[in-house]
C-alpha atoms as a PDB file:
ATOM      1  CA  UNK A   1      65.117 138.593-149.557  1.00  0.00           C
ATOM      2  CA  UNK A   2      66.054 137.016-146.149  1.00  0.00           C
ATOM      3  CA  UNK A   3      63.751 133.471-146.555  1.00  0.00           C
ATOM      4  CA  UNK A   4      65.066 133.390-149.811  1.00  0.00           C
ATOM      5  CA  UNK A   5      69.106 133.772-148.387  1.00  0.00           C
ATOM      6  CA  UNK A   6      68.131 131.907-144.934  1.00  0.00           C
ATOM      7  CA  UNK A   7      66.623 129.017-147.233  1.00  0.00           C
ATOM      8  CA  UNK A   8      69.925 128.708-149.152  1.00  0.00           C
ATOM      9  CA  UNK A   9      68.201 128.958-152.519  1.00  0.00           C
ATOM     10  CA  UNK A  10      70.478 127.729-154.796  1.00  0.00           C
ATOM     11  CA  UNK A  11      70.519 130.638-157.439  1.00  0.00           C
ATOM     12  CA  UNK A  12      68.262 133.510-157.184  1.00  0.00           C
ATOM     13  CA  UNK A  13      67.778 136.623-159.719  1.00  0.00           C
ATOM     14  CA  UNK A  14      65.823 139.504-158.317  1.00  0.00           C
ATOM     15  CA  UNK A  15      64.276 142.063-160.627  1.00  0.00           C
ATOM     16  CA  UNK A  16      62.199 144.871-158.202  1.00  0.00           C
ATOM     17  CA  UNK A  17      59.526 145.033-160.545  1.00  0.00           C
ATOM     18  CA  UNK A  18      55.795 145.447-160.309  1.00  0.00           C
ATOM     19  CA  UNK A  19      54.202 141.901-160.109  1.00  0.00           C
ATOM     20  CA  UNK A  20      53.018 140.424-163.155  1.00  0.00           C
ATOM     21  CA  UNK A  21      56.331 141.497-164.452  1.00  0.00           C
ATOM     22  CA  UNK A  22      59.064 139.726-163.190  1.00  0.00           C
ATOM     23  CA  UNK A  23      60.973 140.098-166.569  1.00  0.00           C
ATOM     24  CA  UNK A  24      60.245 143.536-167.473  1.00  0.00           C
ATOM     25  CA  UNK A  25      57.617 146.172-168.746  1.00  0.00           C
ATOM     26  CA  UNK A  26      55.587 144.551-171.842  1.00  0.00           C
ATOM     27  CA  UNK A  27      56.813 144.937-175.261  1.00  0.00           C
ATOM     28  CA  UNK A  28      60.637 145.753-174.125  1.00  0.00           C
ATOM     29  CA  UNK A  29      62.430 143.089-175.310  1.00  0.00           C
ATOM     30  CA  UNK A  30      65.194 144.412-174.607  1.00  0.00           C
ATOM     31  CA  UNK A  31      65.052 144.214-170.433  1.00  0.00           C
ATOM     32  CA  UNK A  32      63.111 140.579-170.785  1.00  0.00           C
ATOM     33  CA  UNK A  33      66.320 139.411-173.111  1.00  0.00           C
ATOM     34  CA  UNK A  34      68.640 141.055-169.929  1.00  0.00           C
ATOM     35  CA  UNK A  35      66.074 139.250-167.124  1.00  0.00           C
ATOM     36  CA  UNK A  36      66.995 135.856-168.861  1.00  0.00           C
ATOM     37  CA  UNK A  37      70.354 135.691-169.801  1.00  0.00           C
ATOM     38  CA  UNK A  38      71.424 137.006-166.300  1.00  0.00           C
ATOM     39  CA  UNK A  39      69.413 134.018-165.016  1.00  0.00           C
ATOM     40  CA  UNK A  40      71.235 131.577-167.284  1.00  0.00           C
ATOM     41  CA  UNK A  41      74.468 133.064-166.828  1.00  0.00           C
ATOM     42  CA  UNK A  42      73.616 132.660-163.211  1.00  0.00           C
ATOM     43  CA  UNK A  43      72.471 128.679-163.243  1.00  0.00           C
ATOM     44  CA  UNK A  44      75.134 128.068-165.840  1.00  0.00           C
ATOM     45  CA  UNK A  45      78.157 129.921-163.672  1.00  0.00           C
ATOM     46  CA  UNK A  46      77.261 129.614-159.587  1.00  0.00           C
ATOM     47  CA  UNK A  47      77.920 126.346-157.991  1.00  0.00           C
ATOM     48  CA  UNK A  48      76.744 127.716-154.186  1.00  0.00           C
ATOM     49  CA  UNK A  49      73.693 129.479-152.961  1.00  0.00           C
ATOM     50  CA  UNK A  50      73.865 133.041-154.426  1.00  0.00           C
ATOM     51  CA  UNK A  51      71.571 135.836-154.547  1.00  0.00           C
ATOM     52  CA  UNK A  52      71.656 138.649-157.467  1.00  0.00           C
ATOM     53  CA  UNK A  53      69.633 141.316-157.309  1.00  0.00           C
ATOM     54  CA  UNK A  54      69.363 142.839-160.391  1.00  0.00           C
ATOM     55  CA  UNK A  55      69.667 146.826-161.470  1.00  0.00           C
ATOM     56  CA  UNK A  56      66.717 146.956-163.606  1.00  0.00           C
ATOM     57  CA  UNK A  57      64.118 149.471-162.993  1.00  0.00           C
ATOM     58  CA  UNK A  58      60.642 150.509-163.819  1.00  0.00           C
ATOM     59  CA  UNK A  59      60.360 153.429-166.314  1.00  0.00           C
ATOM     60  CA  UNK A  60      59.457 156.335-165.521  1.00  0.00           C
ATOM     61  CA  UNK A  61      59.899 158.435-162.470  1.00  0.00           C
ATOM     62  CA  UNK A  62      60.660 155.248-160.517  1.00  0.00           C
ATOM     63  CA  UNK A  63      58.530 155.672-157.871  1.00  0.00           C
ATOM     64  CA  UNK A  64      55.923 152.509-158.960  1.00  0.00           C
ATOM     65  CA  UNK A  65      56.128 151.498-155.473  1.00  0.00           C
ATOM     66  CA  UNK A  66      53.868 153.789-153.717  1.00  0.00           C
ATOM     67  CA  UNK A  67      51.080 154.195-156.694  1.00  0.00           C
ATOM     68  CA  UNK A  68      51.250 149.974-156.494  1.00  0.00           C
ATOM     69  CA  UNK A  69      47.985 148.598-155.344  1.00  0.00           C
ATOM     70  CA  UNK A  70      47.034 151.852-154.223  1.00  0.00           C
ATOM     71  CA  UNK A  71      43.006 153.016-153.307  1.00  0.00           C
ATOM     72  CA  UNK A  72      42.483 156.687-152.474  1.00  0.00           C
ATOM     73  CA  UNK A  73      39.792 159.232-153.556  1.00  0.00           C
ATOM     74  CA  UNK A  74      41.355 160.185-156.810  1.00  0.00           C
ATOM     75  CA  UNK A  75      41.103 156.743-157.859  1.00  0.00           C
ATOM     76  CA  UNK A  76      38.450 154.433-156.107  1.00  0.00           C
ATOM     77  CA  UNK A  77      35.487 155.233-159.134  1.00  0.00           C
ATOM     78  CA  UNK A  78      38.192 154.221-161.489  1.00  0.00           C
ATOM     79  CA  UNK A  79      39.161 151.093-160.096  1.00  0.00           C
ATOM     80  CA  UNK A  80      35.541 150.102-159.514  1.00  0.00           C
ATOM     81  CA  UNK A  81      34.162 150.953-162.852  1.00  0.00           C
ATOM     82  CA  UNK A  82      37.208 148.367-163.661  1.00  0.00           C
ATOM     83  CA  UNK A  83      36.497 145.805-161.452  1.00  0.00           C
ATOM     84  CA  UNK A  84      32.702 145.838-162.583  1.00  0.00           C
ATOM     85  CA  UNK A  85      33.746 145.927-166.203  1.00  0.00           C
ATOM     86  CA  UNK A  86      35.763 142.803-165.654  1.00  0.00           C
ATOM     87  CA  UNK A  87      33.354 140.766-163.690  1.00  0.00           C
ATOM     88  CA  UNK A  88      30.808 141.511-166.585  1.00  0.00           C
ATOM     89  CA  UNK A  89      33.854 140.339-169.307  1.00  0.00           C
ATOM     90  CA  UNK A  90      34.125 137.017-167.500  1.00  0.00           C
ATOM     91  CA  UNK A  91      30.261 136.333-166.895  1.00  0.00           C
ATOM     92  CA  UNK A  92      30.227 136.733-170.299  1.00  0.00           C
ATOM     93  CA  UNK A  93      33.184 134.655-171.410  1.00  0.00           C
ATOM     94  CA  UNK A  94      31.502 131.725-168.760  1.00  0.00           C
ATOM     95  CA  UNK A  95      28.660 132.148-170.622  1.00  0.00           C
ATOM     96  CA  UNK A  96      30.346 131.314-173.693  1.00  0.00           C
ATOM     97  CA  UNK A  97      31.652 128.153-172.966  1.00  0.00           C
ATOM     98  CA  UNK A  98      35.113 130.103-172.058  1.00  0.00           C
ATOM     99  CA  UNK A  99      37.047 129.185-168.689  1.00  0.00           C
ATOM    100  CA  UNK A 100      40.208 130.661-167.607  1.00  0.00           C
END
């Protein structure tokens, strides 16, 4: 948050989420719909460099932050059967004529 206030962005919306989700867990509508009409509210109503951060969380226990990115024993074969899974899935789709 401090480049982002040092910069002087001109209007900023922060939702602490997991990234890939800036809006909101998938499917729920209802916290996307919150994510952008605080952000319009916010371009359509500021005039000087603000900052918001929001009050939306994560469901659950709340505690996404430390599980985030994590690699430990419980989890490593898990996350490597997944990795190789997904390198076969795009071999496959280049092989198809697919390209991301």
């Amino acid at each position: 948050m401090d480049i982002v206030t040092r910069c002087g962005v001109p209007r900023y919306l922060h939702n602490d989420l997991p990234l890939g989700n800036p809006l909101g867990p998938p499917g729920d509508r209802d916290s996307q719909r919150l994510s952008v009409e605080r952000a319009l509210k916010l371009a359509a109503e500021v005039n000087v460099p603000h900052v918001e951060i929001s009050d939306l969380t994560w469901p659950g226990d709340g505690n996404w932050k430390s599980a985030y990115a994590r690699i430990d024993d419980e989890n490593k074969a898990a996350l490597l059967k997944m990795g190789e899974e997904n390198r076969q899935k795009k071999a496959e789709d280049k092989d198809n004529g697919l390209f991301r």
